[in-house]
Protein backbone atom coordinates (compact mmCIF):
# COMPACT_ATOMS: atom_id res chain seq x y z
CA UNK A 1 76.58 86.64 116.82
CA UNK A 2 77.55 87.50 113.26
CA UNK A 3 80.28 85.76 111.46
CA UNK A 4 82.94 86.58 109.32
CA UNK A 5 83.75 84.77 106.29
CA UNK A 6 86.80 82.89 105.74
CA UNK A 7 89.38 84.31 102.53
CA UNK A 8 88.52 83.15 99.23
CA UNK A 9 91.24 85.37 97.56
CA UNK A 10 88.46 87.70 96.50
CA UNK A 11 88.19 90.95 98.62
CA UNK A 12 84.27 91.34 97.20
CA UNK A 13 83.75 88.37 99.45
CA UNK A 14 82.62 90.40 103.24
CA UNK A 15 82.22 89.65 106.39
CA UNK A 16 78.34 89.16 107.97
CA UNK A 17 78.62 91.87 110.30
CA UNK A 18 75.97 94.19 112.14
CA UNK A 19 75.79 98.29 111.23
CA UNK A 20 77.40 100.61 112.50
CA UNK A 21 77.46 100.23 116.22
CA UNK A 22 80.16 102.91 117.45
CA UNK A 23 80.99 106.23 117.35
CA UNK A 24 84.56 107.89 117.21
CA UNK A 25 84.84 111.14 117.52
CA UNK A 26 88.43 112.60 116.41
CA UNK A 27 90.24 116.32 116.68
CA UNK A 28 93.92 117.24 115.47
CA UNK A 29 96.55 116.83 117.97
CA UNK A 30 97.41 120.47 116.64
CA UNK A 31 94.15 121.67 118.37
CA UNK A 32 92.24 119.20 121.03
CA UNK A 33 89.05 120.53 121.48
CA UNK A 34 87.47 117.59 121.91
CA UNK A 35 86.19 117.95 125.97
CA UNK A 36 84.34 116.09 128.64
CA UNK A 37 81.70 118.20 128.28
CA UNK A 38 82.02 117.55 124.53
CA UNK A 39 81.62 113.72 124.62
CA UNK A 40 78.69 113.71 127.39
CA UNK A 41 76.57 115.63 125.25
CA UNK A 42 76.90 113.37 122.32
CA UNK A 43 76.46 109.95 125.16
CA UNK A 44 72.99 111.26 125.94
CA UNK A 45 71.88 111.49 122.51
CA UNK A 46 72.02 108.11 122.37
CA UNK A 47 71.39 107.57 125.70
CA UNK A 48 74.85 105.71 126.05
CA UNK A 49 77.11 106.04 129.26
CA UNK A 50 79.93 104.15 127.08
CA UNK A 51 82.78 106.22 126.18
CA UNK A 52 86.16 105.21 126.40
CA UNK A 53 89.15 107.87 125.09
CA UNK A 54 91.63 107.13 122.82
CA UNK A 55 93.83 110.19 123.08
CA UNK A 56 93.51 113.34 125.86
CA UNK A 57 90.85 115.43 124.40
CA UNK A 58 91.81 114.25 120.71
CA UNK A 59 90.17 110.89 120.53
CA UNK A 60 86.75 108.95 122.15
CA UNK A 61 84.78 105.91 121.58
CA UNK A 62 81.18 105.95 122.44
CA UNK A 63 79.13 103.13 121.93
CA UNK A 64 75.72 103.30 120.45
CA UNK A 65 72.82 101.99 122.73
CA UNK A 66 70.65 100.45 120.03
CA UNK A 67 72.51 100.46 116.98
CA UNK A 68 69.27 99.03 115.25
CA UNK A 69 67.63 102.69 115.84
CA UNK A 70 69.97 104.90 113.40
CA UNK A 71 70.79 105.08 110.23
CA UNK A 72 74.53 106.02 109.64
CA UNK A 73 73.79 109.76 107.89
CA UNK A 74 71.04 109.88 110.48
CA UNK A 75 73.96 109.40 113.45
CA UNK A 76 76.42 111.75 112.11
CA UNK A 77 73.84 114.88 111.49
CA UNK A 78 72.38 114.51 114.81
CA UNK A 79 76.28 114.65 116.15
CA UNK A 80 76.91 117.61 113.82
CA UNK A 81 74.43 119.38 115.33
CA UNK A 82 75.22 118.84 118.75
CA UNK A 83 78.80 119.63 117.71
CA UNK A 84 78.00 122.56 116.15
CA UNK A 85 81.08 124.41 114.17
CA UNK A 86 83.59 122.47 116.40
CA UNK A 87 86.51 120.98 113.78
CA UNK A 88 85.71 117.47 114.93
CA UNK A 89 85.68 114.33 112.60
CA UNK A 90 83.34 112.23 113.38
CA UNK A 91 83.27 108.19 112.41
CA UNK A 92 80.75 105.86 112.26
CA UNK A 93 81.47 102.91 111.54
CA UNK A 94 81.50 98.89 113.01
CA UNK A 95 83.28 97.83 115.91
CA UNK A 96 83.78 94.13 114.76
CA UNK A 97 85.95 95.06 112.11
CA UNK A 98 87.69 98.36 113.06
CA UNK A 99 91.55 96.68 113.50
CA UNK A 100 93.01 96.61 109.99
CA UNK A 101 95.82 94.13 108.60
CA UNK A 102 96.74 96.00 105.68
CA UNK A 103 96.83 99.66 104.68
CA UNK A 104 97.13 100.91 101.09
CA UNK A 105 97.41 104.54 100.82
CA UNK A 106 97.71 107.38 98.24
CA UNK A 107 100.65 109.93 97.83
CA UNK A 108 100.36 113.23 96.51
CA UNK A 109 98.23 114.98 99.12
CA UNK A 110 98.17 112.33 101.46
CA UNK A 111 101.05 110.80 102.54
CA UNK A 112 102.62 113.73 101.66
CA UNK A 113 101.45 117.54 101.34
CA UNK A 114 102.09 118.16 97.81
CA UNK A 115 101.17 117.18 94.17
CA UNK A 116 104.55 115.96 92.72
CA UNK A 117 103.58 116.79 89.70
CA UNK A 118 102.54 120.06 90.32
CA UNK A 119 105.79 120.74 92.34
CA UNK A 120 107.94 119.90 88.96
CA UNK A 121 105.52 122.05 86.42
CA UNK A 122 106.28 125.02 89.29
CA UNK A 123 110.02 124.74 88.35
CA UNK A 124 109.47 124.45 84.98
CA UNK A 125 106.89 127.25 84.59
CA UNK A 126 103.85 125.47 83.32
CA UNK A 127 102.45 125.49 86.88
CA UNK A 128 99.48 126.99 86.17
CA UNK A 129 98.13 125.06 82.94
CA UNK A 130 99.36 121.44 85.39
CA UNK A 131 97.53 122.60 88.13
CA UNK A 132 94.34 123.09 86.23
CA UNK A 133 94.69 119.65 85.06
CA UNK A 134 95.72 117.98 88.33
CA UNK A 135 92.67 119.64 89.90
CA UNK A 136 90.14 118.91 87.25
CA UNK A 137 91.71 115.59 87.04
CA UNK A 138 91.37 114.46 91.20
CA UNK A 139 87.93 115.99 91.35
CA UNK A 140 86.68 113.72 88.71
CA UNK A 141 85.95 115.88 85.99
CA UNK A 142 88.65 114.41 83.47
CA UNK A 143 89.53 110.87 83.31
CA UNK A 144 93.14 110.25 85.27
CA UNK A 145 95.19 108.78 82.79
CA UNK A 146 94.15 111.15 80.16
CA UNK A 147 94.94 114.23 82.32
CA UNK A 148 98.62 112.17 83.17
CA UNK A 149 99.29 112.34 79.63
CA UNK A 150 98.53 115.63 79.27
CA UNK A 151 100.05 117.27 82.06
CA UNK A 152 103.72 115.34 81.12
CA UNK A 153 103.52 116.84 77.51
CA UNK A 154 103.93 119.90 79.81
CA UNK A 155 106.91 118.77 81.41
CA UNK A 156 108.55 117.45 78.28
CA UNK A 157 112.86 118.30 78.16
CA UNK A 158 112.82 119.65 81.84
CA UNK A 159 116.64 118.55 83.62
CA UNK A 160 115.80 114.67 85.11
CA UNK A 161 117.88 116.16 88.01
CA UNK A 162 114.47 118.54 88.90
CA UNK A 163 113.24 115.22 90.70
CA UNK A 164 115.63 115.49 93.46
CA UNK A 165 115.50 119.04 93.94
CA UNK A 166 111.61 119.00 94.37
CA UNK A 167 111.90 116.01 96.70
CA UNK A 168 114.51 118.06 98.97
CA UNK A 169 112.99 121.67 98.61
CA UNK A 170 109.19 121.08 97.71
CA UNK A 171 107.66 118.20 99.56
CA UNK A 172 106.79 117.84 103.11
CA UNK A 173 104.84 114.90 104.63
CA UNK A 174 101.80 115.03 106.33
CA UNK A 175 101.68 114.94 110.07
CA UNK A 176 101.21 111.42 111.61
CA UNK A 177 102.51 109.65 108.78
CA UNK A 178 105.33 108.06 110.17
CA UNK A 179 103.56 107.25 113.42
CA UNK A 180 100.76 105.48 111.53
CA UNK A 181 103.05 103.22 109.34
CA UNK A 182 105.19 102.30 112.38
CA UNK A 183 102.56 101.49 114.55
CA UNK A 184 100.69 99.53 112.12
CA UNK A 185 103.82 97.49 111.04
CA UNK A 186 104.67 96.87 114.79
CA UNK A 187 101.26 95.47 114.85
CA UNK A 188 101.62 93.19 111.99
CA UNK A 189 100.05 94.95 109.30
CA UNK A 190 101.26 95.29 105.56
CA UNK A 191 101.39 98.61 104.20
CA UNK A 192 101.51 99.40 100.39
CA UNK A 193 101.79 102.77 98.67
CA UNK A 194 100.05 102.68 96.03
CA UNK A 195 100.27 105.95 93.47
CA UNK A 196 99.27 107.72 90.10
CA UNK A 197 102.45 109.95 90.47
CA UNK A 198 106.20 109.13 90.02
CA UNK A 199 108.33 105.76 91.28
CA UNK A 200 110.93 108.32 91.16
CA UNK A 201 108.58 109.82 94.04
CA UNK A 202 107.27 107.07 95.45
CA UNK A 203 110.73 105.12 96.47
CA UNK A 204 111.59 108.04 98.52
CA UNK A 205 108.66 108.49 100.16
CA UNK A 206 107.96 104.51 100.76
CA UNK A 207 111.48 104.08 102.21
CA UNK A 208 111.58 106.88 104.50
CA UNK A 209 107.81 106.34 106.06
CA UNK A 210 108.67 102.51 106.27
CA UNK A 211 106.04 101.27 103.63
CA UNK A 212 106.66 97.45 102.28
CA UNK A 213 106.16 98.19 99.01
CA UNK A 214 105.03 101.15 96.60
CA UNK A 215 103.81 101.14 93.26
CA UNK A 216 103.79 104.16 90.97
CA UNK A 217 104.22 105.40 87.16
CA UNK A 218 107.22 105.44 85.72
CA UNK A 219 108.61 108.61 83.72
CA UNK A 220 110.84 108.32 80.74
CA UNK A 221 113.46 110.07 79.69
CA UNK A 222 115.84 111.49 77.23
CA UNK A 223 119.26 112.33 77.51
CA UNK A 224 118.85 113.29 81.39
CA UNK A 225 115.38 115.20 80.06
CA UNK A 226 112.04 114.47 80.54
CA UNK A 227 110.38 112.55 77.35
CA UNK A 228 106.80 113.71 77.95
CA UNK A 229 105.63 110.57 78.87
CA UNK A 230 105.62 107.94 81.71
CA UNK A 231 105.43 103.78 80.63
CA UNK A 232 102.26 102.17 79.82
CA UNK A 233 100.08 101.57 81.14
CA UNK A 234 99.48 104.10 82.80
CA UNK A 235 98.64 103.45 86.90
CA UNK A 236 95.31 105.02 87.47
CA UNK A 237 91.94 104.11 89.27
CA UNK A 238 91.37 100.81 87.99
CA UNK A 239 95.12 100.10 89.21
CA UNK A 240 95.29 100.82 92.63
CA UNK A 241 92.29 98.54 92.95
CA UNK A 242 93.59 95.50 91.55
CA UNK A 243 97.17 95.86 93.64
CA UNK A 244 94.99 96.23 96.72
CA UNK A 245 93.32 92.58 95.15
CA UNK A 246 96.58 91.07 94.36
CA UNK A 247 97.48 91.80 98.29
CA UNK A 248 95.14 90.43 99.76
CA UNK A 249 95.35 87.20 97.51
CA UNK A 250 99.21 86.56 98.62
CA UNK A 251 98.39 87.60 102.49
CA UNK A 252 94.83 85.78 102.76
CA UNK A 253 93.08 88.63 103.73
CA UNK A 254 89.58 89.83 102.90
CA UNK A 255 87.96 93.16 102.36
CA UNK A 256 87.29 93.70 105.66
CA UNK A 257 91.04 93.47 106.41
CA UNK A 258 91.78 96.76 104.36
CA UNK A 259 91.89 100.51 105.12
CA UNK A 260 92.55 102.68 102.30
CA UNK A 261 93.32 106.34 102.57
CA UNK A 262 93.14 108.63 100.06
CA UNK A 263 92.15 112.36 98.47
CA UNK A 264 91.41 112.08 94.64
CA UNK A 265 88.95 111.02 92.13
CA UNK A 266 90.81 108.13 91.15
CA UNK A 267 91.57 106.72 94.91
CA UNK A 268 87.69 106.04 94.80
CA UNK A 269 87.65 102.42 93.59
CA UNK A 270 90.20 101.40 96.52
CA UNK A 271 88.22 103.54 98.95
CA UNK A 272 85.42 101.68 98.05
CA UNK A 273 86.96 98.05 97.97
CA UNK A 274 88.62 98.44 101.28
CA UNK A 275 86.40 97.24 103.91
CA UNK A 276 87.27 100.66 105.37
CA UNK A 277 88.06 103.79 103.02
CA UNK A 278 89.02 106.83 104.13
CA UNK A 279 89.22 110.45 102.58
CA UNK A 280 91.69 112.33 104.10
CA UNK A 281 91.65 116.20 103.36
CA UNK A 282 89.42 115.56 99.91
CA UNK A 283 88.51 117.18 97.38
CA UNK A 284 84.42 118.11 97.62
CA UNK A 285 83.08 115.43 95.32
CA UNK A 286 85.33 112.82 96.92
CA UNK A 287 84.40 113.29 100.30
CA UNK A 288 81.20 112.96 99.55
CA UNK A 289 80.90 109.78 98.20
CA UNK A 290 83.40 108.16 100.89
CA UNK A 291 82.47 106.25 103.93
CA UNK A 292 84.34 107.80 106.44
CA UNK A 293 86.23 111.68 105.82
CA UNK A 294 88.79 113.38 107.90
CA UNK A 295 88.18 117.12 107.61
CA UNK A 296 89.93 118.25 110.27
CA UNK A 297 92.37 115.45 111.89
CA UNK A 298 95.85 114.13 110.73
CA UNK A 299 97.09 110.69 109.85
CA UNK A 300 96.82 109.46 113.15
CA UNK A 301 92.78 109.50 112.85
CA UNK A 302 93.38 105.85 110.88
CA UNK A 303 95.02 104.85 113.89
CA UNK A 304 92.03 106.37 116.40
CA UNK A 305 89.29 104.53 113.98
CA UNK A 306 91.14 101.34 114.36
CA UNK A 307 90.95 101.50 118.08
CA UNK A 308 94.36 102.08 119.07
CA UNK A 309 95.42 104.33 121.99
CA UNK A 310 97.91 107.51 121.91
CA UNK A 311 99.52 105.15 124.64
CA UNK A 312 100.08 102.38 121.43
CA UNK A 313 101.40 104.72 119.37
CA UNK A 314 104.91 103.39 117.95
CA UNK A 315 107.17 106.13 117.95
């Protein structure tokens, strides 16, 4: 039996573990069109009678028979297939280490639905040069902080008092948000927000899903205006990495502890240093460098790859 290694207060230190050796396939609660029929098909590909569900026609497990026989891009095309156009996420991924102790997650256009950022150029009508920026910026094609600098030149002398009329009027959070923080924090887990946008955002947001902590830039200001600029340095890629480090060296955790959730460019690094990273609604070139993506599910998909039941849900 494989073994996992002990904490060293280094998260590039892994576990020993076997490939992928399970399948989970996921729909949105919105539309559960995941069926019997569904899940037998994809059993006998593998020749597995093993499938347990998560959620009524939302969530399944199915074991694969000989794990040694697949490759993990080979798995999910073959279940593509069979699944044809059905808006079904499928995850492969190791059953050893699916249950998580920590989470660290993105903002803007994950935790909740909007770019902040974006929101407050709308107002102050320099959406459309922002949004170029922010796009450019979380598909990789521009380096983060740059772009951060550039889009707040944009923003420079808008009212301070914009931030609280965007976070009452503009942003919405994603469905399942508050049902995965809950139930992982009733399970023990820490959960850190972890953000290239605002504090002014972020402490809203954090507080009102129930996150333990949040990090986030800060914006400056002038006379109750915006100065153009947030504090250095500026919290970008590199950042969100080395929080999700310094977390695991105060909790004793190791990679493998991790799942990281995220949508832009610059939430690859903790994607990729989590023992699980997840892209959540990505952008293209995102996506396709992650692990795991969830096209079509919500925020309660992290909860389904970690093995929990609708019936655990904290509520």
């Amino acid at each position: 039996m494989p073994t996992q290694s002990t904490h060293t207060g280094d998260t590039n230190t892994i576990s020993s573990v076997r490939g992928p050796d399970l399948i989970t396939l996921i729909a949105n609660p919105e539309n559960p069109v995941l069926s019997d029929e569904v899940v037998s098909n994809v059993c006998k590909l593998f020749r597995s009678g093993d499938a347990i569900w998560l959620g009524e026609n939302t969530a399944c497990d199915i074991s694969i028979g000989d794990p040694a026989a697949f490759q993990s891009d080979e798995l999910e095309k073959l279940i593509r297939l069979e699944l044809k156009n059905l808006p079904i996420d499928i995850v492969v991924h190791q059953s050893q280490t699916r249950r998580k102790k920590a989470l660290i997650a993105d903002m803007d256009s994950t935790m909740i639905e909007q770019e902040c950022i974006d929101e407050l150029a709308d107002m102050a009508g320099t959406l459309d040069q922002v949004a170029e920026i922010t796009k450019r910026a979380m598909n990789g094609e521009i380096e983060f902080e740059s772009s951060l600098r550039q889009r707040m030149a944009l923003l420079q002398d808008l009212d301070i008092a914009i931030i609280d009329r965007v976070m009452t009027e503009r942003i919405t959070y994603t469905p399942g948000g508050s049902v995965l923080i809950s139930t992982m924090k009733d399970n023990n887990a820490w959960c850190a927000l972890v953000s290239g946008g605002f504090t002014a955002f972020t402490s809203k947001v954090a507080s009102h899903l129930g996150f333990d902590e949040h990090h986030a830039n800060v914006l400056l200001e002038n006379n109750g205006r915006l100065a153009g600029r947030v504090a250095e340095p500026i919290l970008g890629r590199q950042a969100k990495v080395d929080r999700l480090n310094e977390i695991a060296a105060t909790h004793k955790l190791n990679k493998d502890d991790f799942m990281a959730v995220g949508d832009g460019a610059n939430d690859l690094g903790m994607l990729n240093a989590a023992g699980t990273g997840v892209a959540l609604h990505a952008k293209p070139t995102v996506a396709e460098q992650a692990d795991i993506r969830i096209d079509h599910s919500d925020l309660t998909a992290l909860l389904y790859i970690q093995g929990y039941k609708f019936s655990e849900f904290s509520r």
